[in-house]
C-alpha atoms as a PDB file:
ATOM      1  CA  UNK A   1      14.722 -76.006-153.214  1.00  0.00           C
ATOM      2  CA  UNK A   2      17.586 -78.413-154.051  1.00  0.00           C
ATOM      3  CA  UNK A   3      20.803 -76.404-155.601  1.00  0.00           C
ATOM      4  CA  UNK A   4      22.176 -78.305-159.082  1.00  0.00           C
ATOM      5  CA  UNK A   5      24.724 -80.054-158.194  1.00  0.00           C
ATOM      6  CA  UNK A   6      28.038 -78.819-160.405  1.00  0.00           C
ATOM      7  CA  UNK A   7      30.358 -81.477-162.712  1.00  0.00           C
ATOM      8  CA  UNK A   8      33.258 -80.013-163.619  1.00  0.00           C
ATOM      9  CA  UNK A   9      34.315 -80.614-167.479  1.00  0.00           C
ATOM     10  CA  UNK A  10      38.236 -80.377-166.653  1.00  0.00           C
ATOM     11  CA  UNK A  11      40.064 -83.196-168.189  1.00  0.00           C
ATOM     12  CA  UNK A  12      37.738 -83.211-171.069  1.00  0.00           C
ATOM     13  CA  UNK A  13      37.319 -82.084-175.058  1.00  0.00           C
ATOM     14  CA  UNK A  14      34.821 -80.332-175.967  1.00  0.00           C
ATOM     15  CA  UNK A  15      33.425 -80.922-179.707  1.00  0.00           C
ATOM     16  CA  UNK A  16      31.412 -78.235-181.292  1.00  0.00           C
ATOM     17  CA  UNK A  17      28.490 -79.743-183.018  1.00  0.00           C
ATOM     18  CA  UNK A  18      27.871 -78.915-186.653  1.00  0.00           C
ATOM     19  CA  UNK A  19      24.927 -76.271-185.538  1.00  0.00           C
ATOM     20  CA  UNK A  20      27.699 -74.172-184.061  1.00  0.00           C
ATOM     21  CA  UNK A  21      27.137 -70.303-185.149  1.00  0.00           C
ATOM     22  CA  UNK A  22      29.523 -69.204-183.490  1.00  0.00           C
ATOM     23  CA  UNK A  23      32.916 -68.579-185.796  1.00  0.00           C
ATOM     24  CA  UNK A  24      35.167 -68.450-182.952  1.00  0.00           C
ATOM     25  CA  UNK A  25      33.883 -72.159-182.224  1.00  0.00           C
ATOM     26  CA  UNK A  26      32.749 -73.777-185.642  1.00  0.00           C
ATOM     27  CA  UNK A  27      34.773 -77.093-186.049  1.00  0.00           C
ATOM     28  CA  UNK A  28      36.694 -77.262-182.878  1.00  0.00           C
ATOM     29  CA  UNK A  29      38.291 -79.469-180.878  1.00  0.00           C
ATOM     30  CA  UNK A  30      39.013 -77.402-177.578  1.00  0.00           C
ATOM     31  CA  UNK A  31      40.347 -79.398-174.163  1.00  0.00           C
ATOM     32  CA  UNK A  32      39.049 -77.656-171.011  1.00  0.00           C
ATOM     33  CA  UNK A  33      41.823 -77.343-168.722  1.00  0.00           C
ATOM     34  CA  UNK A  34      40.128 -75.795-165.391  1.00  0.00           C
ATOM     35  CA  UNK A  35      36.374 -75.311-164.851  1.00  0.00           C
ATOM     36  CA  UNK A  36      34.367 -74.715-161.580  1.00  0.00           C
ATOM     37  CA  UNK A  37      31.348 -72.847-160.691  1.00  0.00           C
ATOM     38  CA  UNK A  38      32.914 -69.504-161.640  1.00  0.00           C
ATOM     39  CA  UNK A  39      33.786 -70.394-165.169  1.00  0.00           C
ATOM     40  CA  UNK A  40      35.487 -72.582-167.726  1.00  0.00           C
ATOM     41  CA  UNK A  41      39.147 -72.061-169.508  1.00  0.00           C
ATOM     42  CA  UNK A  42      39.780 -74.366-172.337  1.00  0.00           C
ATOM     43  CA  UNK A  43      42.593 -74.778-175.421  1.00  0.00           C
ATOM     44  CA  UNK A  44      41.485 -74.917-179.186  1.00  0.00           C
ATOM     45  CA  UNK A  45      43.721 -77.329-180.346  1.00  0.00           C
ATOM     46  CA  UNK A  46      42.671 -77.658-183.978  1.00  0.00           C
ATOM     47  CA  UNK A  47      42.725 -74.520-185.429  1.00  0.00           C
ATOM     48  CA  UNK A  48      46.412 -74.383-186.906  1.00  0.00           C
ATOM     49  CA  UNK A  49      47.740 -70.631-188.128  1.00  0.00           C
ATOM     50  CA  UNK A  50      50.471 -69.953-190.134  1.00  0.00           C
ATOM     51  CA  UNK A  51      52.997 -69.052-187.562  1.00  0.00           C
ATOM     52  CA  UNK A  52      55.758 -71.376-186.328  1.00  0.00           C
ATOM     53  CA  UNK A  53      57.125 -72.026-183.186  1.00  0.00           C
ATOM     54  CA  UNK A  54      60.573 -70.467-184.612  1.00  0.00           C
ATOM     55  CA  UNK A  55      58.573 -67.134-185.014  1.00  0.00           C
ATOM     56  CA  UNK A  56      57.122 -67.263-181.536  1.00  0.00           C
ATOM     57  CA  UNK A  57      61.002 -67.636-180.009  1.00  0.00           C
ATOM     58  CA  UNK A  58      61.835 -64.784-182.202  1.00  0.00           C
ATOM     59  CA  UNK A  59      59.031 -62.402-180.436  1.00  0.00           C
ATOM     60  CA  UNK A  60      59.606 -63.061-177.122  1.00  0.00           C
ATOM     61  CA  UNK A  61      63.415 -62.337-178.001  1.00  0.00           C
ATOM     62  CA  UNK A  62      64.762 -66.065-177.757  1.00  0.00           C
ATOM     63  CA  UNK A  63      67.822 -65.759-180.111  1.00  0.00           C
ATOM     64  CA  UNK A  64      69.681 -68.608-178.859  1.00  0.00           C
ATOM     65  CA  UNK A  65      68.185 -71.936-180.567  1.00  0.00           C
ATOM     66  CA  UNK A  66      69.777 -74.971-180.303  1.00  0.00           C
ATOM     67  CA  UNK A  67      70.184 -77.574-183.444  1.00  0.00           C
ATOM     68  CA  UNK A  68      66.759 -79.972-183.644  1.00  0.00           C
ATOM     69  CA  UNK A  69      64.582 -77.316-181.550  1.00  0.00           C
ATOM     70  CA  UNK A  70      61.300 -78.116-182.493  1.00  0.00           C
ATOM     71  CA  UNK A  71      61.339 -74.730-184.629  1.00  0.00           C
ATOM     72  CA  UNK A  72      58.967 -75.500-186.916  1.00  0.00           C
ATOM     73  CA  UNK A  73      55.685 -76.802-184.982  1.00  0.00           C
ATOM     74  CA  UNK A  74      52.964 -74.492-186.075  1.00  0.00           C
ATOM     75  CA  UNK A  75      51.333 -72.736-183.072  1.00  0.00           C
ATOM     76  CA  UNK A  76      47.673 -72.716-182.767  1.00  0.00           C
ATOM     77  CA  UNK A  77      44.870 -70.342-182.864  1.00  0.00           C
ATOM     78  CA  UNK A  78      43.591 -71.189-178.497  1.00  0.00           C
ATOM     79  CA  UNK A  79      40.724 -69.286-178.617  1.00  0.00           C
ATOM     80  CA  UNK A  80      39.580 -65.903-179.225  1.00  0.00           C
ATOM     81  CA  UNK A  81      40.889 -64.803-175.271  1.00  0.00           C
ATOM     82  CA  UNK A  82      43.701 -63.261-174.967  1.00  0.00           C
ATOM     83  CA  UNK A  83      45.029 -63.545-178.147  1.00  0.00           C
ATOM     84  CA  UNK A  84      48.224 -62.117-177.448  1.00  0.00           C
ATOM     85  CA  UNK A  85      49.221 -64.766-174.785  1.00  0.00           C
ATOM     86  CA  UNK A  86      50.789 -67.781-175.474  1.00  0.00           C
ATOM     87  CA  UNK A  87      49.767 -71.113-173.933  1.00  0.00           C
ATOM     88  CA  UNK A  88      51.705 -74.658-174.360  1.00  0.00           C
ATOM     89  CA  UNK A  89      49.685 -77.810-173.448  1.00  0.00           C
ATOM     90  CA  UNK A  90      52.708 -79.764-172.854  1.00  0.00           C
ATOM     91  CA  UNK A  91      53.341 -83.596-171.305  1.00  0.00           C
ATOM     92  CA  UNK A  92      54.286 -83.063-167.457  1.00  0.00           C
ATOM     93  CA  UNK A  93      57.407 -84.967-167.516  1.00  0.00           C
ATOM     94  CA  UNK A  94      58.844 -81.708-165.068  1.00  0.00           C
ATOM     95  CA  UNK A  95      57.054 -78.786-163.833  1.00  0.00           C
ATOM     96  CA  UNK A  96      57.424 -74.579-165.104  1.00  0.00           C
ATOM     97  CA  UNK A  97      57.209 -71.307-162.896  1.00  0.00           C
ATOM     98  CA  UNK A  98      53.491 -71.710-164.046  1.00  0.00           C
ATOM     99  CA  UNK A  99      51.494 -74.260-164.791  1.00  0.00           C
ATOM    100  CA  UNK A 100      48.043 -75.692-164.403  1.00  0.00           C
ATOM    101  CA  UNK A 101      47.959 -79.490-164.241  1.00  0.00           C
ATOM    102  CA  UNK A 102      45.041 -80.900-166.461  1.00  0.00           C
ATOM    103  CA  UNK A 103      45.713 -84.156-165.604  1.00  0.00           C
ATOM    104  CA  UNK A 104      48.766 -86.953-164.654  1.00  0.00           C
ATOM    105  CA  UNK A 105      50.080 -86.685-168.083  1.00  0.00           C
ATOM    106  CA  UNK A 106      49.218 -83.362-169.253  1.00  0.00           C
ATOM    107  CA  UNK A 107      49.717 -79.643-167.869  1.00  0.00           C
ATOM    108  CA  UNK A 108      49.026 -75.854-169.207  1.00  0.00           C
ATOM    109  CA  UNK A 109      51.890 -73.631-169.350  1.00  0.00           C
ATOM    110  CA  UNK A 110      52.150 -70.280-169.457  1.00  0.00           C
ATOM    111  CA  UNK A 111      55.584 -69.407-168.007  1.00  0.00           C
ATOM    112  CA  UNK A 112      58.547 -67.877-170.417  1.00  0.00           C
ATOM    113  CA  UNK A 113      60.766 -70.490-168.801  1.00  0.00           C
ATOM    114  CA  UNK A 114      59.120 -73.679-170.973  1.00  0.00           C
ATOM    115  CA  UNK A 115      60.083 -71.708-174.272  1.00  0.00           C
ATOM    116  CA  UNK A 116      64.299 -71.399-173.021  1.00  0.00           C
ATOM    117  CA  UNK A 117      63.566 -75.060-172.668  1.00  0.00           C
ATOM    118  CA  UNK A 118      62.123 -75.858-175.708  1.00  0.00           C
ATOM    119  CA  UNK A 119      65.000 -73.248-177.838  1.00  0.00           C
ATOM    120  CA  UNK A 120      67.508 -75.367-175.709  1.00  0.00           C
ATOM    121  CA  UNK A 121      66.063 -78.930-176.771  1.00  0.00           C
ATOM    122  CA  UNK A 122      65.250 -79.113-172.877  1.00  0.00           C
ATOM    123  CA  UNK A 123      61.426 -79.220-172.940  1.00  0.00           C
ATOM    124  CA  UNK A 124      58.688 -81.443-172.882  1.00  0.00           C
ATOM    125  CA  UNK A 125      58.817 -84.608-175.286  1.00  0.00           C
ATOM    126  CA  UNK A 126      54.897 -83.457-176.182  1.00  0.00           C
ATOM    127  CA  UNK A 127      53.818 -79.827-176.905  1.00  0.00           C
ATOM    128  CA  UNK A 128      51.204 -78.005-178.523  1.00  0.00           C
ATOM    129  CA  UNK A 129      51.733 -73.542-178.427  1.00  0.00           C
ATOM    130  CA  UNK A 130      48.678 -71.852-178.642  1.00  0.00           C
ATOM    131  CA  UNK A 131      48.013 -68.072-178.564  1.00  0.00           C
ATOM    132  CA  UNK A 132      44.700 -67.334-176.799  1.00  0.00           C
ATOM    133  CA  UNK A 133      42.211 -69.656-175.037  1.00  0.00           C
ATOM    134  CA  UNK A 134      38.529 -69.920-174.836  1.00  0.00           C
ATOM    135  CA  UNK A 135      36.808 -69.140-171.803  1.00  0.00           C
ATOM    136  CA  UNK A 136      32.760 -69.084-170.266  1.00  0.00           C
ATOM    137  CA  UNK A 137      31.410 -67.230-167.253  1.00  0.00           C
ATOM    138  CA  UNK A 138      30.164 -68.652-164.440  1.00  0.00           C
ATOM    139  CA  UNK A 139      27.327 -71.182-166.202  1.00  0.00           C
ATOM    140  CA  UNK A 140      27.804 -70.360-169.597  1.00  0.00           C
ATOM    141  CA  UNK A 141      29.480 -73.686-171.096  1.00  0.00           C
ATOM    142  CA  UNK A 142      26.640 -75.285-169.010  1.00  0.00           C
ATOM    143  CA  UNK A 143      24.067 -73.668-170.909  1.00  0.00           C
ATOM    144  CA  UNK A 144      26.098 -74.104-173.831  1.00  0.00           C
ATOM    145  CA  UNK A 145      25.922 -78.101-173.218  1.00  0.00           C
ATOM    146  CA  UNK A 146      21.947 -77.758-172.415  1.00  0.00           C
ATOM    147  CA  UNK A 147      21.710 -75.647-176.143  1.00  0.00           C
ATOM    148  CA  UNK A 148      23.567 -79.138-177.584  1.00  0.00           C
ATOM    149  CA  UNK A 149      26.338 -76.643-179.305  1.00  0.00           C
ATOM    150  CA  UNK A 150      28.515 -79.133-177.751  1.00  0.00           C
ATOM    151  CA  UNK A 151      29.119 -82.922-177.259  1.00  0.00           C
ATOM    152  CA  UNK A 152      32.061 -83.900-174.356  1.00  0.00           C
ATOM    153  CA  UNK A 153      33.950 -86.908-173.849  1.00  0.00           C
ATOM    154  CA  UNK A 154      37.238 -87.745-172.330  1.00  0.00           C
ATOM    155  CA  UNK A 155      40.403 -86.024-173.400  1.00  0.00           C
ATOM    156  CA  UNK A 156      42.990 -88.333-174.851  1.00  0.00           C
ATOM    157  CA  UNK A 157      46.257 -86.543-175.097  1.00  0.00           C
ATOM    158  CA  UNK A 158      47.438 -88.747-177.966  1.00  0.00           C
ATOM    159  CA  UNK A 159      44.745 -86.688-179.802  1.00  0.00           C
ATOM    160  CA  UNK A 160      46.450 -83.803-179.931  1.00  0.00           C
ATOM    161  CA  UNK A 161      50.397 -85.036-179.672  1.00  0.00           C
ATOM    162  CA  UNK A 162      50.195 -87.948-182.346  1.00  0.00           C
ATOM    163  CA  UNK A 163      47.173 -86.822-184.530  1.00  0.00           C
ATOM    164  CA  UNK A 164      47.372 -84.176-187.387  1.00  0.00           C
ATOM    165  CA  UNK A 165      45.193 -81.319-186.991  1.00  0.00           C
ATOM    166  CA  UNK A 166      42.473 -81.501-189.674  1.00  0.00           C
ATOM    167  CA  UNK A 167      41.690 -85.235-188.036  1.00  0.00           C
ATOM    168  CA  UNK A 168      41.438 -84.649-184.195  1.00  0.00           C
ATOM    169  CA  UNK A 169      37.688 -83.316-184.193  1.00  0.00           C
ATOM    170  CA  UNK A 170      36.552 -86.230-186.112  1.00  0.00           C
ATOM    171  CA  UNK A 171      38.787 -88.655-183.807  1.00  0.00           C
ATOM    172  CA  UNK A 172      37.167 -87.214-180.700  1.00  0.00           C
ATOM    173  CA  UNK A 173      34.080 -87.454-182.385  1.00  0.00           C
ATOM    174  CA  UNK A 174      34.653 -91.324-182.946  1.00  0.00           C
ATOM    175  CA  UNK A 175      35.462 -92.177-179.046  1.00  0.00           C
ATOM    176  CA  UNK A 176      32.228 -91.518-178.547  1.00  0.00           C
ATOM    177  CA  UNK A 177      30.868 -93.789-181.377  1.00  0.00           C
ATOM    178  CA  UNK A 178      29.722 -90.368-183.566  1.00  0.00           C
ATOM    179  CA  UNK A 179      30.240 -89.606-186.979  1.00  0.00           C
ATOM    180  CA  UNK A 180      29.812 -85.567-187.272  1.00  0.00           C
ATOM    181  CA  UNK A 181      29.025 -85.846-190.927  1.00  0.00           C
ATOM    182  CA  UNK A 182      26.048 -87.451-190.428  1.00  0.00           C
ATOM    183  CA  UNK A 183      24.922 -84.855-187.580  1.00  0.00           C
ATOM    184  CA  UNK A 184      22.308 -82.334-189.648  1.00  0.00           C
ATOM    185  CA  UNK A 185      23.285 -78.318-188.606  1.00  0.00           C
ATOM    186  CA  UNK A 186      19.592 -77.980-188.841  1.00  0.00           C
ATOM    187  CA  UNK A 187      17.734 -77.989-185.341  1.00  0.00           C
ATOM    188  CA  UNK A 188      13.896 -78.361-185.200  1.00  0.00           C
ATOM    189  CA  UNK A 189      12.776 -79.548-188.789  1.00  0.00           C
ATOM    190  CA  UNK A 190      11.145 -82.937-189.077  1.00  0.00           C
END
């Protein structure tokens, strides 16, 4: 018996489809930034909360913030992972103690060391801080994809640097020629 082969979705956004019943996912936009036959780890990058970034520095006890830090970005809601971690998708102009590279122009970070940079105006031009992150077991997101909860297409980090928020689903929606509105949540009626 021939084993499946496995495509891995890294690099790629994920766009829930309007049948999503799953609150966690309903609506998002999430960017998968490692997948392999042993699971999936991915960013919501839509979900905005009400914290800022200024609140974030003042957590983690960075006091010392220099003039034009980007103190008031609002940090997103990841995923429901974690919740108490925080994640920066960030442009990879220089690398951090620890980082994941997503692609050329785009990295994960989860080292302490990218917020000093970012209080000190030495950071990355392009960041997004998340707290938490989605994540599937081995074969779950596949199944997922098989159930249509989700369409995929290629990640396009202007989406999520130079878009607003309540626009980026609908913007990854329309790279690959869909318009979600006109997707029915209702599976199986005729």
């Amino acid at each position: 018996m021939k084993t499946p082969s496995f495509t891995s979705l890294k690099n790629q956004f994920l766009i829930a489809m309007p049948k999503m019943v799953d609150s966690s996912f309903a609506s998002t936009l999430t960017v998968i930034c490692e997948h392999s036959p042993q699971g999936a780890l991915g960013i919501i990058v839509n979900r905005p909360t009400n914290l800022t970034v200024e609140e974030i520095f003042h957590q983690v006890g960075i006091e010392r913030v220099s003039r034009g830090a980007k103190m008031n970005n609002t940090v997103y809601s990841g995923g429901p992972v974690a919740v108490d971690r925080g994640f920066v998708l960030n442009s990879s102009e220089r690398q951090w103690e620890s980082f994941l590279r997503i692609n050329d122009e785009v990295q994960l970070t989860t080292s302490r060391d990218i917020l000093l940079a970012l209080a000190a105006q030495e950071g990355p031009a392009d960041f997004l801080l998340a707290l938490g992150y989605a994540g599937w077991g081995a074969g779950q997101l596949e199944q997922e994809l098989a159930d249509n909860a989700w369409l995929n297409c290629e990640f396009d980090p202007a989406i999520i640097f130079n878009t607003p928020a309540h626009l980026r689903l609908n913007k990854a929606a329309s790279s690959l020629g869909v318009d979600l509105s006109l997707i029915s949540d209702q599976v199986g009626h005729a």
